[in-house]
N, C-alpha and C. Protein backbone atom coordinates (compact mmCIF):
# COMPACT_ATOMS: atom_id res chain seq x y z
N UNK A 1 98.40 73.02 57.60
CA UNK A 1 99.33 74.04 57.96
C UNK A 1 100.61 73.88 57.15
N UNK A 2 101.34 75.44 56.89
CA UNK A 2 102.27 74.91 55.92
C UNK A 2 103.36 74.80 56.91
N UNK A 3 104.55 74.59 56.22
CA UNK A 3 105.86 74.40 57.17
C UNK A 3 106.81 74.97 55.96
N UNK A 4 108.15 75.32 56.65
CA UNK A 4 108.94 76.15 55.69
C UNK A 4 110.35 75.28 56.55
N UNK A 5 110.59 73.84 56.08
CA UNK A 5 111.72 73.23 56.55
C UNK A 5 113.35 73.38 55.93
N UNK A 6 112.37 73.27 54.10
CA UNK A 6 113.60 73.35 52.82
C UNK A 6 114.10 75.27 52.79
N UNK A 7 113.52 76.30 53.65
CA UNK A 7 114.06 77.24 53.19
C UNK A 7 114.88 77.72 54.08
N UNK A 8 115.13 77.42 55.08
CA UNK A 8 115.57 77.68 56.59
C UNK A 8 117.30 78.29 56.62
N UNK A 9 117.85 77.47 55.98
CA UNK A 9 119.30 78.14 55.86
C UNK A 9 119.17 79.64 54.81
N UNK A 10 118.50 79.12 54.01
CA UNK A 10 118.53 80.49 52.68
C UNK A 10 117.83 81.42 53.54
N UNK A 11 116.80 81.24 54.64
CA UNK A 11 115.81 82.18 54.96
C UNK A 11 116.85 83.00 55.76
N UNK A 12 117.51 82.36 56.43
CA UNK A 12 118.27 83.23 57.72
C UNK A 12 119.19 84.29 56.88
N UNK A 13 119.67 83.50 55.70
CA UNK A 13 120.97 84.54 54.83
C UNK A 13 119.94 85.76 54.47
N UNK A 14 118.52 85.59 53.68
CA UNK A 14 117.93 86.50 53.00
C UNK A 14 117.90 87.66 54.36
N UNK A 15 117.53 87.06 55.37
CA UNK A 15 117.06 88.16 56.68
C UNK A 15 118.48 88.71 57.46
N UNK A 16 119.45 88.49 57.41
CA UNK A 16 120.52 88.42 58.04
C UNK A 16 121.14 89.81 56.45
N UNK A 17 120.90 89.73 55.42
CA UNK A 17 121.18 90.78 54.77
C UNK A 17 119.80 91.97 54.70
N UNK A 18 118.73 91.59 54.75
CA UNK A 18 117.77 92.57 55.33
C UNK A 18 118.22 93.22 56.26
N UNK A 19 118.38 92.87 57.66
CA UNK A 19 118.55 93.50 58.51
C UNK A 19 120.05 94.40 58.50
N UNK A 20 120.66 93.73 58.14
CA UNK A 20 122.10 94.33 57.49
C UNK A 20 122.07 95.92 56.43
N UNK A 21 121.47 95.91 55.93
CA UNK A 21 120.55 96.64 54.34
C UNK A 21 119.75 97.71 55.69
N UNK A 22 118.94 97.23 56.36
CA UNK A 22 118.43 98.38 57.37
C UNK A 22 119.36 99.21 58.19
N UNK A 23 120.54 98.04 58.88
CA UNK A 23 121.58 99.23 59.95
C UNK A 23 122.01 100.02 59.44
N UNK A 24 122.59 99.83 57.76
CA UNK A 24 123.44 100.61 57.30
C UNK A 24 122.37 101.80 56.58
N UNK A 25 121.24 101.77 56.35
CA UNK A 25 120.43 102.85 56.03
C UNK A 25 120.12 103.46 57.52
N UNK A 26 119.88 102.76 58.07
CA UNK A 26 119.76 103.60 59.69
C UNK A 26 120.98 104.75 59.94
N UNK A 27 122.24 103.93 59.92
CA UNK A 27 123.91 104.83 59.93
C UNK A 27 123.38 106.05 58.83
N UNK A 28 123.08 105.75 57.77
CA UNK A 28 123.31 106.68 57.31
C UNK A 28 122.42 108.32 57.22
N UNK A 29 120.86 107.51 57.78
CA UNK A 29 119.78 108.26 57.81
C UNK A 29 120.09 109.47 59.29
N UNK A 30 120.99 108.70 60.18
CA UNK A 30 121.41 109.52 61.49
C UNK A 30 122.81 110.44 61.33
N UNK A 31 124.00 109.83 60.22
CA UNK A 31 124.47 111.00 59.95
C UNK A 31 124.92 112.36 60.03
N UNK A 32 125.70 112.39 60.52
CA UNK A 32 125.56 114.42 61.08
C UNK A 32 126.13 114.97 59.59
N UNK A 33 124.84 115.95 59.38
CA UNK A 33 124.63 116.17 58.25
C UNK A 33 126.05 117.34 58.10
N UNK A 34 126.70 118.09 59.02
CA UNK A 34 127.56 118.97 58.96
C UNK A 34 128.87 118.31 58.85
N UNK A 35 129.00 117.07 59.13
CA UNK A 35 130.57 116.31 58.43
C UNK A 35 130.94 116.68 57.13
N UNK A 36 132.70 117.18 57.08
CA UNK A 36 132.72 117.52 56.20
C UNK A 36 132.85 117.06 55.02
N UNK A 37 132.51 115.93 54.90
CA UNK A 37 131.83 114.93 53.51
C UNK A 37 130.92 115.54 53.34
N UNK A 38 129.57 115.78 53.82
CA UNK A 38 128.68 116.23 53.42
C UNK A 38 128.60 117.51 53.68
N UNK A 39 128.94 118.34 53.89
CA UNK A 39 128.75 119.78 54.18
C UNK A 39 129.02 120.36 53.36
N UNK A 40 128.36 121.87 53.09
CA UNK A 40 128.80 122.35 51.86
C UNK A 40 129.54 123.33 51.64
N UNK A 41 131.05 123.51 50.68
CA UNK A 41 132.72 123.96 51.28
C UNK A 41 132.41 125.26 51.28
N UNK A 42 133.28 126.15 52.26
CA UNK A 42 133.44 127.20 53.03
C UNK A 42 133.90 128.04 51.98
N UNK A 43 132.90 129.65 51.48
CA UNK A 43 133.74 130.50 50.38
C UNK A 43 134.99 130.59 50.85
N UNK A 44 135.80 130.55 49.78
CA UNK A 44 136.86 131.27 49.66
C UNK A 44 137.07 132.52 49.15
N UNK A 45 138.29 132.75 49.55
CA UNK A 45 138.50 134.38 49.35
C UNK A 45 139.35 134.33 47.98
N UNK A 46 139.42 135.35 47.21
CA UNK A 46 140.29 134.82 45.53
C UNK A 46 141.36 136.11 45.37
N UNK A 47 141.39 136.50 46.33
CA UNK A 47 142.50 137.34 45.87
C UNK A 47 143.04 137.42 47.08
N UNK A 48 144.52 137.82 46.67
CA UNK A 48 145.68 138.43 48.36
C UNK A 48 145.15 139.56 49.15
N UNK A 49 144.95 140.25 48.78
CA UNK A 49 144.75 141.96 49.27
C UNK A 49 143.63 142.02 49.09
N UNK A 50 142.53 142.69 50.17
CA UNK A 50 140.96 142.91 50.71
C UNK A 50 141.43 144.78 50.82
N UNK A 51 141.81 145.08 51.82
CA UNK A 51 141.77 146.19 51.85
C UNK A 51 143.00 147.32 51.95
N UNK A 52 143.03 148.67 52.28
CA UNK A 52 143.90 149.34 52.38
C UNK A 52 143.89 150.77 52.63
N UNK A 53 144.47 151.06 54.01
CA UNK A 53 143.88 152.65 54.53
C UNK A 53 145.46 152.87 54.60
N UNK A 54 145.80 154.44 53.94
CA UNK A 54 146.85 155.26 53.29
C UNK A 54 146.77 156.44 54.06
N UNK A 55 147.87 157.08 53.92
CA UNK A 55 148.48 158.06 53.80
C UNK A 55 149.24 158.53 53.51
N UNK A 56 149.36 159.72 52.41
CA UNK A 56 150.35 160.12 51.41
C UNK A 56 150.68 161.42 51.51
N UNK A 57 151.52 161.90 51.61
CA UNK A 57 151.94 163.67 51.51
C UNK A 57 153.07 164.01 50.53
N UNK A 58 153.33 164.98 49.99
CA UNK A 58 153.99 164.99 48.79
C UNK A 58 154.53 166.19 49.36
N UNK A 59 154.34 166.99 50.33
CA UNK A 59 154.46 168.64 50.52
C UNK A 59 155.35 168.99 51.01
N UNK A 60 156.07 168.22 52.30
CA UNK A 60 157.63 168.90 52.72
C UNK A 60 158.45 167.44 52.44
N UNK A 61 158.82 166.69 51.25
CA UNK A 61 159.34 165.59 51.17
C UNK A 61 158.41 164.33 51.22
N UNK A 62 158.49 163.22 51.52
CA UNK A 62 157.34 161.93 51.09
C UNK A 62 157.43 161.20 52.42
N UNK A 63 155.85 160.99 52.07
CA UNK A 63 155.26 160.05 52.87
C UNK A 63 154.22 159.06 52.89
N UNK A 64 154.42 158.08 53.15
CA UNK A 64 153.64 157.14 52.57
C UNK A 64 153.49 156.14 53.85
N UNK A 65 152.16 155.66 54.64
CA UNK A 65 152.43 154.96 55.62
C UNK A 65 150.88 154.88 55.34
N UNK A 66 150.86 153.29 55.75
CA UNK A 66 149.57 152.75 56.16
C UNK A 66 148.93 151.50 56.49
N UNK A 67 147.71 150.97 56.49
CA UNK A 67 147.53 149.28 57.26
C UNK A 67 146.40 148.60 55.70
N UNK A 68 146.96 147.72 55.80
CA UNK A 68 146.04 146.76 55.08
C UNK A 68 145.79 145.50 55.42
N UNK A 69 145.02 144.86 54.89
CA UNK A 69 144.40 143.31 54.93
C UNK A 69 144.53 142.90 53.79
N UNK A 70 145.23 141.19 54.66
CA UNK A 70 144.99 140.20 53.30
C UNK A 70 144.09 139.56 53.21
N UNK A 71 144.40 138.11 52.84
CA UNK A 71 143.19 137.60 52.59
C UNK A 71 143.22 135.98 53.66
N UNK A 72 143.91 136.54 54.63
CA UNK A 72 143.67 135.59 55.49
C UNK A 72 143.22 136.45 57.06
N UNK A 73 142.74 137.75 56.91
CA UNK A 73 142.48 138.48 58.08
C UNK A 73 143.55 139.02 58.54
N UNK A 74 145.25 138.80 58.32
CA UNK A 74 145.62 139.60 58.84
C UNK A 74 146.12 140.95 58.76
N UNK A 75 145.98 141.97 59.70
CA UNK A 75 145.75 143.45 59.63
C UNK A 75 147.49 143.75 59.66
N UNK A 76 148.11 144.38 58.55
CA UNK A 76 149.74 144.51 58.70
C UNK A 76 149.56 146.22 58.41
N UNK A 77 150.48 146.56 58.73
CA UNK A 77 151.14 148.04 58.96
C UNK A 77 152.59 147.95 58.17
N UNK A 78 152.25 149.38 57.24
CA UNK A 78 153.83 149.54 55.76
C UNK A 78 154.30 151.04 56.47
N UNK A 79 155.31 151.20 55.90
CA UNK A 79 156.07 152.44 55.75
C UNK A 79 156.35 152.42 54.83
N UNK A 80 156.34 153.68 54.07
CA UNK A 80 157.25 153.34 52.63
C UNK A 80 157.95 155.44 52.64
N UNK A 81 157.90 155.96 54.28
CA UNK A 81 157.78 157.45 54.28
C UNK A 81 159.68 157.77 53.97
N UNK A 82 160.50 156.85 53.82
CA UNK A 82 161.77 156.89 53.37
C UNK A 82 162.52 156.51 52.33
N UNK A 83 161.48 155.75 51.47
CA UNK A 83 161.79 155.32 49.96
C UNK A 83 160.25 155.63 49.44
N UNK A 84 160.67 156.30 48.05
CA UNK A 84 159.02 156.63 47.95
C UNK A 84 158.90 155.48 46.87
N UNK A 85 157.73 154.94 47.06
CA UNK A 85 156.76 154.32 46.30
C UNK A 85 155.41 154.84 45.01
N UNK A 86 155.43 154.14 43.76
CA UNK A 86 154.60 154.88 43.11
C UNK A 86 154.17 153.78 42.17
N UNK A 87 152.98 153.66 42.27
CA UNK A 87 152.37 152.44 40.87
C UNK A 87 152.56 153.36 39.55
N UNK A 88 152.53 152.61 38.47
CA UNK A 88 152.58 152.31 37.01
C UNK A 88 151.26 153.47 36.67
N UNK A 89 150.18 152.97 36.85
CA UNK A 89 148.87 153.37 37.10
C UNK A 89 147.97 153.28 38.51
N UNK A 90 147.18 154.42 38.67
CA UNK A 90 146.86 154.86 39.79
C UNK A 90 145.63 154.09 40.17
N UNK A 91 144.93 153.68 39.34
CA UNK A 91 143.49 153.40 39.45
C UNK A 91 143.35 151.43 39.38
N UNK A 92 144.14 151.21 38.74
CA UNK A 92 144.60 149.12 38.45
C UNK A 92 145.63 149.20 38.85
N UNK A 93 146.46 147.73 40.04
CA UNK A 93 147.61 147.52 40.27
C UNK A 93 147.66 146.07 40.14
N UNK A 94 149.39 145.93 39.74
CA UNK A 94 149.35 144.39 39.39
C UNK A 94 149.89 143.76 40.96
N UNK A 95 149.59 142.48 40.90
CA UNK A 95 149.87 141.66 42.00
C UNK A 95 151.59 142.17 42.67
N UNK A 96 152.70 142.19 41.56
CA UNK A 96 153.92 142.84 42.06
C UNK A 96 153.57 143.80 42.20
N UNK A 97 153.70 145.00 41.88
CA UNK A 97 153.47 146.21 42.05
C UNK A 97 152.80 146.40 44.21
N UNK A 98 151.84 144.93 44.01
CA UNK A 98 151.20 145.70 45.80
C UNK A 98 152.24 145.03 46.30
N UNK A 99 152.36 143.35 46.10
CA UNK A 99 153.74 142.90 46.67
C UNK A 99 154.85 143.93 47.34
N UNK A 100 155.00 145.12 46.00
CA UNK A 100 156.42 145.38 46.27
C UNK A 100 155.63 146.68 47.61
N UNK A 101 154.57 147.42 47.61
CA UNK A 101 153.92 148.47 48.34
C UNK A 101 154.42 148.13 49.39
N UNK A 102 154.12 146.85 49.63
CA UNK A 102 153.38 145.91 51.04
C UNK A 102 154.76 145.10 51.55
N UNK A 103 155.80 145.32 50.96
CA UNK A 103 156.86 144.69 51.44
C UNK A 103 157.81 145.41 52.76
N UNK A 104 157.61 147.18 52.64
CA UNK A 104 158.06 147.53 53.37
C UNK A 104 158.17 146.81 54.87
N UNK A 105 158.90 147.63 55.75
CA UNK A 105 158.65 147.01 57.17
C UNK A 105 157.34 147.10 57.65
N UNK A 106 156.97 145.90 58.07
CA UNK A 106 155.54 145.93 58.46
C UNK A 106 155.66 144.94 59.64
N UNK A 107 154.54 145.09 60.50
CA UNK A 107 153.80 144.72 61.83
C UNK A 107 152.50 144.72 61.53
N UNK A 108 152.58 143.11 61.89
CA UNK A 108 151.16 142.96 61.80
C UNK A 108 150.58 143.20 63.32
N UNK A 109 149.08 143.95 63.46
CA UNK A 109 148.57 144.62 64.57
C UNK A 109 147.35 144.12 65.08
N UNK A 110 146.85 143.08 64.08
CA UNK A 110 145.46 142.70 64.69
C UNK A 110 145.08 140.89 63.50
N UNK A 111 144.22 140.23 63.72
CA UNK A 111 143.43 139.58 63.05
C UNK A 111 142.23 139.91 63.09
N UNK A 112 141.61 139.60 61.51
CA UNK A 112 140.27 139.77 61.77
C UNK A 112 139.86 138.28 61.43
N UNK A 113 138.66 137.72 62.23
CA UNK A 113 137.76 136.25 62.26
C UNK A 113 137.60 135.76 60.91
N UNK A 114 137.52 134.71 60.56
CA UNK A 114 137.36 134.68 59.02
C UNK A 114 135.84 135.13 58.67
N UNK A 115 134.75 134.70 59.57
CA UNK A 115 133.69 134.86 58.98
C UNK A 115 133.15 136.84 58.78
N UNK A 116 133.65 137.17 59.58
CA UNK A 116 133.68 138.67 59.30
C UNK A 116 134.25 138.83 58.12
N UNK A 117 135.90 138.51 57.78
CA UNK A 117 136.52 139.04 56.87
C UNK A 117 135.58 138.42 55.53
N UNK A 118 135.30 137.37 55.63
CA UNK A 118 134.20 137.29 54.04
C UNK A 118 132.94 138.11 54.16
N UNK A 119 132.58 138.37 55.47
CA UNK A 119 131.21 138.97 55.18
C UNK A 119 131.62 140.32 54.37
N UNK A 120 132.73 141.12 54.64
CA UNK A 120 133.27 142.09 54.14
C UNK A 120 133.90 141.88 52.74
N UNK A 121 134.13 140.84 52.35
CA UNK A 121 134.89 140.41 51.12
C UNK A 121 133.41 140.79 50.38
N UNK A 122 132.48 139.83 50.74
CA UNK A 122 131.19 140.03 49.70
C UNK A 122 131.07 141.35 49.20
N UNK A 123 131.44 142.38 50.08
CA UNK A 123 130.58 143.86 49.89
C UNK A 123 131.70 144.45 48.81
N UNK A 124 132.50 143.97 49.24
CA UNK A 124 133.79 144.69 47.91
C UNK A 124 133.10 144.83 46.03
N UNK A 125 132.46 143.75 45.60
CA UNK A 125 132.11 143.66 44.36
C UNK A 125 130.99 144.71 44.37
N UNK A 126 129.56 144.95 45.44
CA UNK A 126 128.34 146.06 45.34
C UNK A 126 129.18 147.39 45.42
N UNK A 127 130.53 147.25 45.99
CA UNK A 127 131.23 148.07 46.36
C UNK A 127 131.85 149.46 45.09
N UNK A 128 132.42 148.33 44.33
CA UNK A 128 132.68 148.58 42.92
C UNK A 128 131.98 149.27 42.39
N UNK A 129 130.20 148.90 42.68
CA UNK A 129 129.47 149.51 41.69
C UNK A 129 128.91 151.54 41.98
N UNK A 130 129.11 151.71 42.99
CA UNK A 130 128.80 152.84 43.89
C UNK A 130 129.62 153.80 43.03
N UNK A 131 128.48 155.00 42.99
CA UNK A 131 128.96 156.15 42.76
C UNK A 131 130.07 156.94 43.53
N UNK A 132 130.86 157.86 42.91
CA UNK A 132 131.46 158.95 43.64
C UNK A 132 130.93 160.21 43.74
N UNK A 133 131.08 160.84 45.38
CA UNK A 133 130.45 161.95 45.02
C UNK A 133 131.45 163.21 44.70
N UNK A 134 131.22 164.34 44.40
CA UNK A 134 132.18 165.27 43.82
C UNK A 134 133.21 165.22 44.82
N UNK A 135 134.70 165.48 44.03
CA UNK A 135 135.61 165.64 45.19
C UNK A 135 135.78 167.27 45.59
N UNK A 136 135.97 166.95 46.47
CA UNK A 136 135.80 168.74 47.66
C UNK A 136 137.37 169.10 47.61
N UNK A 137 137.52 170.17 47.38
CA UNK A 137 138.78 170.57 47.95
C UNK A 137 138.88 171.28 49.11
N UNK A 138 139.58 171.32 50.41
CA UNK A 138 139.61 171.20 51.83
C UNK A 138 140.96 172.03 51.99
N UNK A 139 142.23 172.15 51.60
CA UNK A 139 143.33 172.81 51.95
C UNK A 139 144.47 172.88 51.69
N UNK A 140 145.39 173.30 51.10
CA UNK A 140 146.72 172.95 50.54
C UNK A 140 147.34 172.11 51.96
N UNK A 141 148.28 171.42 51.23
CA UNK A 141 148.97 170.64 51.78
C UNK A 141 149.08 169.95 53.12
N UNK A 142 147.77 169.15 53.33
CA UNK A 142 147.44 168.67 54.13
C UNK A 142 147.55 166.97 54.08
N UNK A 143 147.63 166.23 52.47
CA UNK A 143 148.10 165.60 52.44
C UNK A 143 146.26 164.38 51.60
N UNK A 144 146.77 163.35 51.56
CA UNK A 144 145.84 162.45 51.46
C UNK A 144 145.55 161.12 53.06
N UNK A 145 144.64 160.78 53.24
CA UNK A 145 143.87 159.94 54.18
C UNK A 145 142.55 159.22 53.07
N UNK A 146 143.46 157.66 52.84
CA UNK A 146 142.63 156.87 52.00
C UNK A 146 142.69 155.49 52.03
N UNK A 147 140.90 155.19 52.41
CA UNK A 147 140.61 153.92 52.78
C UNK A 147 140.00 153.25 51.11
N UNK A 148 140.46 152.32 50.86
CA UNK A 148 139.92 151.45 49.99
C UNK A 148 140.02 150.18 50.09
N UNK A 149 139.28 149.55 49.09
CA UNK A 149 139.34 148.10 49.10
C UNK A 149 139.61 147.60 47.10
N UNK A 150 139.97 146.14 47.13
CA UNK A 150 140.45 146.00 45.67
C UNK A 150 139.49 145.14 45.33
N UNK A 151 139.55 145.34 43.89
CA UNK A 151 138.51 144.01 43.01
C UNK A 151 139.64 143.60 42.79
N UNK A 152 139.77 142.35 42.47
CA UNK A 152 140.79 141.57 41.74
C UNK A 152 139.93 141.06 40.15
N UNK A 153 140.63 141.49 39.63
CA UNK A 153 139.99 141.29 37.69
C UNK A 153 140.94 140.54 37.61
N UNK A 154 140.18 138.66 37.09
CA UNK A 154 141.42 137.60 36.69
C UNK A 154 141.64 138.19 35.55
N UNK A 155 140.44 138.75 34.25
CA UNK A 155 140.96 138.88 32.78
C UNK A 155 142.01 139.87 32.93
N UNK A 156 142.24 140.51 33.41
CA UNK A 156 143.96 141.48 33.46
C UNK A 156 144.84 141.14 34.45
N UNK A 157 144.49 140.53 35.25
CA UNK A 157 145.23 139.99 36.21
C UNK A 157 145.93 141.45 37.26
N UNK A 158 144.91 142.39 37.58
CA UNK A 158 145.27 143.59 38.16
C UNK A 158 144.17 143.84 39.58
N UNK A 159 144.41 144.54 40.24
CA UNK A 159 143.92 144.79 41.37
C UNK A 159 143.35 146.09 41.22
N UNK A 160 141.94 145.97 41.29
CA UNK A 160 141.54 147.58 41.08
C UNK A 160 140.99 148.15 42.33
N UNK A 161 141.49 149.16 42.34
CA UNK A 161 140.94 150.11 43.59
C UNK A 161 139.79 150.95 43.29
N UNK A 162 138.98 150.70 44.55
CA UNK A 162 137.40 150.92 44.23
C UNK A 162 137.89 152.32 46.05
N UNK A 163 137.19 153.49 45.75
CA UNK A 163 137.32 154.27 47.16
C UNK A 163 136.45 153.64 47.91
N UNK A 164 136.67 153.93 49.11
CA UNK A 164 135.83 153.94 50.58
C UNK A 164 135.80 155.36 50.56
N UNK A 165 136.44 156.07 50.99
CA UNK A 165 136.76 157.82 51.27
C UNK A 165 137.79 158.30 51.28
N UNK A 166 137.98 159.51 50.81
CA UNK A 166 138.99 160.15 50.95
C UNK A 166 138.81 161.51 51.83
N UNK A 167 139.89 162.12 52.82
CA UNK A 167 140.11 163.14 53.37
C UNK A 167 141.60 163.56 53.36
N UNK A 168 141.82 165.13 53.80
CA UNK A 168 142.93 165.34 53.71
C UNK A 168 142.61 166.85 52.69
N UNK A 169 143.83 167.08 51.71
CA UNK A 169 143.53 167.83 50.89
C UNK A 169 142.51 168.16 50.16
N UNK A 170 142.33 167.15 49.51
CA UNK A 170 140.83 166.90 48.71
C UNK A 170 139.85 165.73 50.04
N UNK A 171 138.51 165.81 49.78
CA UNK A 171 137.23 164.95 50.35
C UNK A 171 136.39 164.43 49.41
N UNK A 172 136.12 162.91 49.90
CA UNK A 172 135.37 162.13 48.34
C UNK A 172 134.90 161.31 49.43
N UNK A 173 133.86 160.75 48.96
CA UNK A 173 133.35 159.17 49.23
C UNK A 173 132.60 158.48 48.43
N UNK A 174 132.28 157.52 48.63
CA UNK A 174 131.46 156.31 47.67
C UNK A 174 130.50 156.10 48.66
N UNK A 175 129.74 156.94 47.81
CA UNK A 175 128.14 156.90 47.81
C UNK A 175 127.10 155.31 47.95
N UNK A 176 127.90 154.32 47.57
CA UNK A 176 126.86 152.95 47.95
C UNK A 176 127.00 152.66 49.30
N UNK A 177 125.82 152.04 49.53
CA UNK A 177 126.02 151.35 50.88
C UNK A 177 126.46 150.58 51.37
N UNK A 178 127.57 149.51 50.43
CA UNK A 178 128.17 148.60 50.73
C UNK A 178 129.18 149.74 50.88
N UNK A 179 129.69 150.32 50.20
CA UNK A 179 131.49 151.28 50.62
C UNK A 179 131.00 151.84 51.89
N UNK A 180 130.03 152.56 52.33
CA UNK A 180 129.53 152.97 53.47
C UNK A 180 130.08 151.71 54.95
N UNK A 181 129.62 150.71 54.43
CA UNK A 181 129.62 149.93 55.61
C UNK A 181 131.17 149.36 55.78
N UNK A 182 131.53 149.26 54.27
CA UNK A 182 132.57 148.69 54.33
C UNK A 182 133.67 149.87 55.50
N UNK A 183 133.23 151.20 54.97
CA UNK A 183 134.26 152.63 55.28
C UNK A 183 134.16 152.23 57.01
N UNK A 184 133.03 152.34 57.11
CA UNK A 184 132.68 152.46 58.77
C UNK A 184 133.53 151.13 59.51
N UNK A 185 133.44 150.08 59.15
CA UNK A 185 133.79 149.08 59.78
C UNK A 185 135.52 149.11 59.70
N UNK A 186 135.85 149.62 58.14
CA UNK A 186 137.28 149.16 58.12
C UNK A 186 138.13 150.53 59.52
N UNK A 187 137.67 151.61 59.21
CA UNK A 187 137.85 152.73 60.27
C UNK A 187 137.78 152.17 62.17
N UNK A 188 136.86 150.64 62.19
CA UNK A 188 136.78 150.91 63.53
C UNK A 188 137.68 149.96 63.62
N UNK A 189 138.66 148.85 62.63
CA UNK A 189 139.34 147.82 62.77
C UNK A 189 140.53 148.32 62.23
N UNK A 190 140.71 149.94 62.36
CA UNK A 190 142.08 150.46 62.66
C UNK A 190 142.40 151.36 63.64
N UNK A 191 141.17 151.94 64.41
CA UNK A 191 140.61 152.60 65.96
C UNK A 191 141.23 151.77 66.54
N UNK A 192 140.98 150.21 66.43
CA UNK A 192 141.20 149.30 67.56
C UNK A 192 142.88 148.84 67.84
């Protein structure tokens, strides 16, 4: 029979780091995989301004009043119906330019959840891509009612406005189904 007298101190160190070598694969094999070491990071949103529902009249003097979203969910309310306001260009705006829109007196009226507000962020880019359908003309001086949302383009560093719909004088909408959903939803998170 053999005997193992000469290995006895070394044996306990070799097993004493075995078992050591196992707890810490055990720790790690149990793990909660959603710690945020391991979890994988939360989109972000890349621009200030998500959306923006208007109203403009030009017909007995100016008016300009309406609600938008940033990019942290919250829903603020502008006036601008006593100093009139006017971008550079109608269709791209630069970061000052909304700054200065959005500076008026405002109240903010609501938050929206973050995970909603990205689910809605996503649709902005399919958003972009959507047709317009012909614009209707509806009535003199009745004014504009206009929901949109912005792309933010880093290569110009401008905010482009993509429609949801328009009513009022003239009638338009964007024909994709992301502006569709986007139109419907942003309409019921200014209902509210």
């Amino acid at each position: 029979m053999r005997t193992f007298k000469a290995a006895g101190p070394r044996l306990i160190d070799t097993c004493c780091r075995l078992i050591l070598a196992l707890l810490i694969l055990g720790a790690i094999a149990c793990h909660d995989v959603k710690s945020p070491s391991l979890s994988t990071p939360e989109p972000t949103i890349e621009q200030r301004y998500l959306f923006d529902s208007y109203y403009v009249n030009f017909s007995w003097g100016y008016t300009l009043r309406g609600t938008f979203v940033d990019e942290q969910g919250n829903v603020i309310r502008y006036d601008h119906s006593f100093e009139q306001w006017t971008a550079a260009n109608f269709d791209s705006l630069s970061r000052a330019e909304l700054d200065e829109k959005f500076i008026a007196p405002t109240d903010t009226i609501a938050h929206i959840d973050r995970a909603t507000l990205l689910q809605m962020y996503k649709l902005i880019e399919p958003a972009s891509q959507g047709e317009l359908s012909e614009r209707e003309f509806m009535g003199p001086d009745q004014g504009g009612s206009t929901r949109i949302c912005y792309r933010y383009d880093e290569e110009t560093d401008h905010y482009i406005k993509v429609l949801l719909s328009l009513t009022g004088t003239y009638r338009q909408t964007n024909l994709s189904e992301a502006a569709m959903v986007l139109d419907d939803w942003f309409r019921s998170v200014l209902a509210d």
